[in-house]
C-alpha atoms as a PDB file:
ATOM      1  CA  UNK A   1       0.000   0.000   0.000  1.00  0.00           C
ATOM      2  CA  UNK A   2       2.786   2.550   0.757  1.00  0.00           C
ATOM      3  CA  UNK A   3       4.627   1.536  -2.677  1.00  0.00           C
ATOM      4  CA  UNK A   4       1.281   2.588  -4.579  1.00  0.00           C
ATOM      5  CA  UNK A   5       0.954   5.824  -2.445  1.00  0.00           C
ATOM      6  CA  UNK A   6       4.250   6.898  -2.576  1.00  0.00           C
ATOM      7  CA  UNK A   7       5.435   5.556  -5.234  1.00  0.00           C
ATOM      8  CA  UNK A   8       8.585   4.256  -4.420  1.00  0.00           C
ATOM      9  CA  UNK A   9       9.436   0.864  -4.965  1.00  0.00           C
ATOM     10  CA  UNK A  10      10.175  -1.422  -1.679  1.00  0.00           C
ATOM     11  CA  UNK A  11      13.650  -1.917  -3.263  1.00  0.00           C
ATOM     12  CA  UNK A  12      14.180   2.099  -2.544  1.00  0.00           C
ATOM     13  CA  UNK A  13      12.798   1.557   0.729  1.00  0.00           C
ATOM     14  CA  UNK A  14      14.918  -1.057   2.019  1.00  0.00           C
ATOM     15  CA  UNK A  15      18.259   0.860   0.141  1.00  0.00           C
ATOM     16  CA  UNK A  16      20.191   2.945   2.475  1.00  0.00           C
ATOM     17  CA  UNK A  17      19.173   6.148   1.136  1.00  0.00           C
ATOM     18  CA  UNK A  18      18.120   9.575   2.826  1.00  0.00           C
ATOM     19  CA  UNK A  19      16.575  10.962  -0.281  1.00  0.00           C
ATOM     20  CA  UNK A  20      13.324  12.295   1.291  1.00  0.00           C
ATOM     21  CA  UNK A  21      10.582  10.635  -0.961  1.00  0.00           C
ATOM     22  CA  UNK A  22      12.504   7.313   0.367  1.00  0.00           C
ATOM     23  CA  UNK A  23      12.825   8.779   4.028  1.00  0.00           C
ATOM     24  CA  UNK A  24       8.945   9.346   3.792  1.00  0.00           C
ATOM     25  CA  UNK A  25       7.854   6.003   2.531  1.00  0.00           C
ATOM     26  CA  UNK A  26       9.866   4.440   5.342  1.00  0.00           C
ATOM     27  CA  UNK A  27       8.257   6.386   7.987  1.00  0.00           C
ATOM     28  CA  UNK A  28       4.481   5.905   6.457  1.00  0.00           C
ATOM     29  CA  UNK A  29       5.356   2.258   6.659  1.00  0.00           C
ATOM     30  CA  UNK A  30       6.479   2.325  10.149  1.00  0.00           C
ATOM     31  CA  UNK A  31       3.458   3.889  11.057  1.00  0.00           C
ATOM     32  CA  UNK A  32       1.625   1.874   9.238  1.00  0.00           C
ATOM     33  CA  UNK A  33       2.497  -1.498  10.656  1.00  0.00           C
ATOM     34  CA  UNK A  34       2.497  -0.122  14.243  1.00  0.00           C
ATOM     35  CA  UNK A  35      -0.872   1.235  14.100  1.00  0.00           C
ATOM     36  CA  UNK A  36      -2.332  -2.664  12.841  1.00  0.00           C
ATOM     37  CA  UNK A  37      -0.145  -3.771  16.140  1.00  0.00           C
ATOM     38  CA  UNK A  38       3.454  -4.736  15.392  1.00  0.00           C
ATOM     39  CA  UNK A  39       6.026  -4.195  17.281  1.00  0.00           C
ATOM     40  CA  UNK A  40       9.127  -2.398  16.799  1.00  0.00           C
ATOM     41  CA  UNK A  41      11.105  -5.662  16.099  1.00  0.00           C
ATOM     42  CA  UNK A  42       9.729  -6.759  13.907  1.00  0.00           C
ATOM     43  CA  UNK A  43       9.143  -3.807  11.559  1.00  0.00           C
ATOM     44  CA  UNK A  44      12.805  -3.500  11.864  1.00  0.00           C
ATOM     45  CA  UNK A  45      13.585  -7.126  10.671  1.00  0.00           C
ATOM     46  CA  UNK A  46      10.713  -6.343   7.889  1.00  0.00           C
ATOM     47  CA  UNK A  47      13.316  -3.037   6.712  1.00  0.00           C
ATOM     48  CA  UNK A  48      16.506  -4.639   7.586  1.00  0.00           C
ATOM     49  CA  UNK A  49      17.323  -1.664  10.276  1.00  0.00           C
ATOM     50  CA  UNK A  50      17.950  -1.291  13.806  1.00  0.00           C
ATOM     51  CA  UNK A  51      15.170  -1.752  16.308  1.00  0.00           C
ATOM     52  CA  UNK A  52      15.942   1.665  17.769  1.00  0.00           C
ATOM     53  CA  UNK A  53      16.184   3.183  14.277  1.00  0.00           C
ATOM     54  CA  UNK A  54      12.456   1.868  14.075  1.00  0.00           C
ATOM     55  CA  UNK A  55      11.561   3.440  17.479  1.00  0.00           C
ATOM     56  CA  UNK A  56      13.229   6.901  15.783  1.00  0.00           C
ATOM     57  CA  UNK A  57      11.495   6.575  12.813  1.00  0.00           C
ATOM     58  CA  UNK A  58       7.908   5.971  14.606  1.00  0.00           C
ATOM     59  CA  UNK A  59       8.242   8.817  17.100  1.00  0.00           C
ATOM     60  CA  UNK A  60       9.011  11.306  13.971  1.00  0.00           C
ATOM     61  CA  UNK A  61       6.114   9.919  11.963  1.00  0.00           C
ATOM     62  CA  UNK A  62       3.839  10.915  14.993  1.00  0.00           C
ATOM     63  CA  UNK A  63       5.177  14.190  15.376  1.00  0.00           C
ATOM     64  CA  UNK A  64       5.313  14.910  11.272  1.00  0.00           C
ATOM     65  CA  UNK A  65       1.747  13.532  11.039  1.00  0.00           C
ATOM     66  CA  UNK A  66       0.735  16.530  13.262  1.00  0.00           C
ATOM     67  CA  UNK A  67       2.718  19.196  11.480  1.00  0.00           C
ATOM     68  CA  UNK A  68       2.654  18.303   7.873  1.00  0.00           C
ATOM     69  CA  UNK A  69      -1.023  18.301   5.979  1.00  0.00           C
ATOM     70  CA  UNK A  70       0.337  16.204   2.747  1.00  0.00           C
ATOM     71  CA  UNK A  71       1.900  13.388   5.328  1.00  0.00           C
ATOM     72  CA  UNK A  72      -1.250  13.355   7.103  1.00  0.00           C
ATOM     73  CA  UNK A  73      -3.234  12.719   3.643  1.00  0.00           C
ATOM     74  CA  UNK A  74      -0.709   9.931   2.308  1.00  0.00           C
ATOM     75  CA  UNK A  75      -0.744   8.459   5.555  1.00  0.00           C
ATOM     76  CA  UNK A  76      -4.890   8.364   5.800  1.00  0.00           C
ATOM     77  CA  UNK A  77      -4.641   7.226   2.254  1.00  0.00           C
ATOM     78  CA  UNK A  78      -2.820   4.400   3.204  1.00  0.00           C
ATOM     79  CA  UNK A  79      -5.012   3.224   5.561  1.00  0.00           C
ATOM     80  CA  UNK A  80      -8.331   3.650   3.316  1.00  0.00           C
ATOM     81  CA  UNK A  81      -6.611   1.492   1.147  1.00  0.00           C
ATOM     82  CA  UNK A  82      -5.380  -1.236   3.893  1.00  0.00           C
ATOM     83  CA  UNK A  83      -8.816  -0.974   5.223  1.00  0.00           C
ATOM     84  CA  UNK A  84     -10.567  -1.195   1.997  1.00  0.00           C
ATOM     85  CA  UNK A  85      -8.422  -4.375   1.190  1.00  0.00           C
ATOM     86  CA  UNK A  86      -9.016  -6.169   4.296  1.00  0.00           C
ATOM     87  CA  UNK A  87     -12.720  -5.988   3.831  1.00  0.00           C
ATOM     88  CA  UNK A  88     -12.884  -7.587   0.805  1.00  0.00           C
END
């Protein structure tokens, strides 16, 4: 769901890079798979990273999500889209 939002393939996300676009995408899926209930482990086993790069990443998606309107609307896109899946 965050590849189609974003557009940016999971390749890009699981590179190394800081380009923001890539940065973004990494943090939408964070917050993504902690909001359905996973833990920090294994999101970071999921993106190859450190659990406390995870924990970084999540606490900066919660703050962004408050400050940034276009975040906000990828990241309720996301879940329309997660949720609209699951139900059918």
């Amino acid at each position: 769901m965050v590849s189609r939002v974003t557009r940016i393939s999971k390749t890009k996300m699981l590179s190394r890079s800081r380009l923001w676009p890539i940065v973004e995408a990494r943090m939408l899926f964070v917050l993504t798979l902690s909001s359905l209930g996973h833990d920090d482990q294994c999101t970071a086993y999921l993106l190859k990273r450190n659990r406390t790069t995870i924990l970084k990443a999540r606490h900066n998606a919660e703050d962004f999500i408050g400050i940034s309107k276009a975040f906000k609307e990828k990241y309720n896109k996301i879940k329309t889209l997660y949720d609209t899946a699951k139900s059918v």
